[in-house]
Protein backbone atom coordinates (compact mmCIF):
# COMPACT_ATOMS: atom_id res chain seq x y z
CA UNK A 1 -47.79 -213.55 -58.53
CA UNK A 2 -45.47 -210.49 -58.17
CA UNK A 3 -42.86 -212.64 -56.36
CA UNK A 4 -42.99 -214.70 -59.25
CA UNK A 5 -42.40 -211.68 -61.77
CA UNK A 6 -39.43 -210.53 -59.44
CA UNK A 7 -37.81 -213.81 -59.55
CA UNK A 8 -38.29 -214.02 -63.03
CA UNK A 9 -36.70 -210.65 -63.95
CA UNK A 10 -33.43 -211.55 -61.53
CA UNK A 11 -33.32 -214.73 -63.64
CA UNK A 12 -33.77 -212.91 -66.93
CA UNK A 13 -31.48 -210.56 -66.15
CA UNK A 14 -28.55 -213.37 -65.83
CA UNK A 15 -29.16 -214.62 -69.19
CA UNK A 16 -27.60 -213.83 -72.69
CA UNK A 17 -30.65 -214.09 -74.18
CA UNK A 18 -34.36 -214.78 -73.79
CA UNK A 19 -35.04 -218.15 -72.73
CA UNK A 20 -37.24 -221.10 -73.33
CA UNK A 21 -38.53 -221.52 -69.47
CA UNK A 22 -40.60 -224.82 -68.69
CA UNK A 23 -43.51 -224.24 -66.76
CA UNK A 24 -45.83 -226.67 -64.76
CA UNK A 25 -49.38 -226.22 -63.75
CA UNK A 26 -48.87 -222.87 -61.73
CA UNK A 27 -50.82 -220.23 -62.69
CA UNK A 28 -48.31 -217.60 -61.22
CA UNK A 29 -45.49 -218.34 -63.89
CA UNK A 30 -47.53 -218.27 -66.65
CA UNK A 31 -48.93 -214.60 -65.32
CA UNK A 32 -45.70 -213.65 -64.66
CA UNK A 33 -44.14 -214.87 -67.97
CA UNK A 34 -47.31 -213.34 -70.18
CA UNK A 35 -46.62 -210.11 -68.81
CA UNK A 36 -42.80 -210.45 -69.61
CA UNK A 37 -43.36 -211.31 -72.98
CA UNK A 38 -41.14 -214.54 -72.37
CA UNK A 39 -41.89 -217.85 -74.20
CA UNK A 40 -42.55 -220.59 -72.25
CA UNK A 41 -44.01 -223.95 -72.81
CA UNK A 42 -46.49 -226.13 -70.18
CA UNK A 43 -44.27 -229.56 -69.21
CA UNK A 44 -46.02 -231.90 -66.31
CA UNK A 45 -42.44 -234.47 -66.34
CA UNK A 46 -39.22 -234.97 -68.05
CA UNK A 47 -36.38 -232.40 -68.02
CA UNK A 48 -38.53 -230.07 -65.80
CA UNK A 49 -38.92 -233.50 -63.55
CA UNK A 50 -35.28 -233.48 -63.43
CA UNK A 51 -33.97 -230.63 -62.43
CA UNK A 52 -36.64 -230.60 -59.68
CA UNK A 53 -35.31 -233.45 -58.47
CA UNK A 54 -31.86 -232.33 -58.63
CA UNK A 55 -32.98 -229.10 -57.02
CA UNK A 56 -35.06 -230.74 -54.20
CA UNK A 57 -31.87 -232.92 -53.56
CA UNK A 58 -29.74 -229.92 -53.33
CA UNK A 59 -32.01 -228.32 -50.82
CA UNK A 60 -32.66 -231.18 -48.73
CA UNK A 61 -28.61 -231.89 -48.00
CA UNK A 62 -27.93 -228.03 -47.71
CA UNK A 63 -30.83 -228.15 -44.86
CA UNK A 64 -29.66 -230.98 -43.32
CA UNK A 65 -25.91 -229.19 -43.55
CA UNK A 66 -27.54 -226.28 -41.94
CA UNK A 67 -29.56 -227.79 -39.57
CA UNK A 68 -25.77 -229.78 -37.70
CA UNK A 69 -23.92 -226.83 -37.87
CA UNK A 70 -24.16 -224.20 -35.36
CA UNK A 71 -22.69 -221.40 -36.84
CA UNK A 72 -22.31 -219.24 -33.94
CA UNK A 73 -20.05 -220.60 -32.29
CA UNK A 74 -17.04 -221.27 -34.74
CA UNK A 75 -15.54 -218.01 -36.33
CA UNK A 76 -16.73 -219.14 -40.13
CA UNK A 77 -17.25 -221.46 -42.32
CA UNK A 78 -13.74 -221.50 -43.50
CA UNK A 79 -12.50 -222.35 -40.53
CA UNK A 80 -14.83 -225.26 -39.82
CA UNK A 81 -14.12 -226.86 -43.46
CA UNK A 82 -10.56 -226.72 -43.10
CA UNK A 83 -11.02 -228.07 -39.54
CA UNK A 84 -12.76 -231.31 -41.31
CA UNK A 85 -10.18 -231.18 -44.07
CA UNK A 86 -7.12 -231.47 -41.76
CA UNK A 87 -9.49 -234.27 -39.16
CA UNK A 88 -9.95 -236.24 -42.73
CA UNK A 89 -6.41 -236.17 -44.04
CA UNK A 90 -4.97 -237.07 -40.83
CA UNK A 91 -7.16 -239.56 -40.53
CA UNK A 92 -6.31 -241.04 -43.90
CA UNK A 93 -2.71 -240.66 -42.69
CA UNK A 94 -2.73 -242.48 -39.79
CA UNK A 95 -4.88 -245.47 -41.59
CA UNK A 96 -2.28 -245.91 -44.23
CA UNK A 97 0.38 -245.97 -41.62
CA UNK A 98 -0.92 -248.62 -39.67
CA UNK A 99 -2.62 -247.19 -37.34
CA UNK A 100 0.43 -245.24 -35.87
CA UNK A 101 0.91 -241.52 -36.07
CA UNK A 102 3.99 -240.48 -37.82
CA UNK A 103 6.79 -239.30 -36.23
């Protein structure tokens, strides 16, 4: 429950204002949110639903991203991005050339 109140606070502390957070059936948001003094309102689907979903989307490519990289061995990140951007443009190049590199 205090992991919850800690998250909470970081996220408070990034808003304007005090918002209206959507809660499901865990007990340790509510606590957390009670002790805050933050409104909040109990929501099993719809919005909440959705950005769950979007969420749990998010996470799953990012882990899959994560999981086919090995980040040890290439210098950074930059590097590796730019290294796909310059294999896909070429690419792209040589496909609307025929097949043929140009010269």
């Amino acid at each position: 429950m205090i992991v919850a109140m800690k998250f909470t606070r970081i996220v408070l502390d990034r808003c304007l204002n005090k918002p209206l957070i959507i809660v499901d059936r865990g007990p340790w948001y509510r606590w957390a949110l009670d002790r805050l003094g933050v409104e909040y309102r109990y929501q099993r689907f719809g919005v909440r639903n959705a950005v769950e979903r979007f969420f749990g989307y998010l996470k799953q490519r990012t882990k899959k991203f994560y999981n086919n990289i090995n980040t040890w061995r290439i210098k950074s990140l930059e590097d590796y991005a730019s290294t796909i951007a310059i294999t896909r443009n070429l690419h792209i190049i040589i496909k609307n050339k025929g097949g043929v590199l140009p010269s």
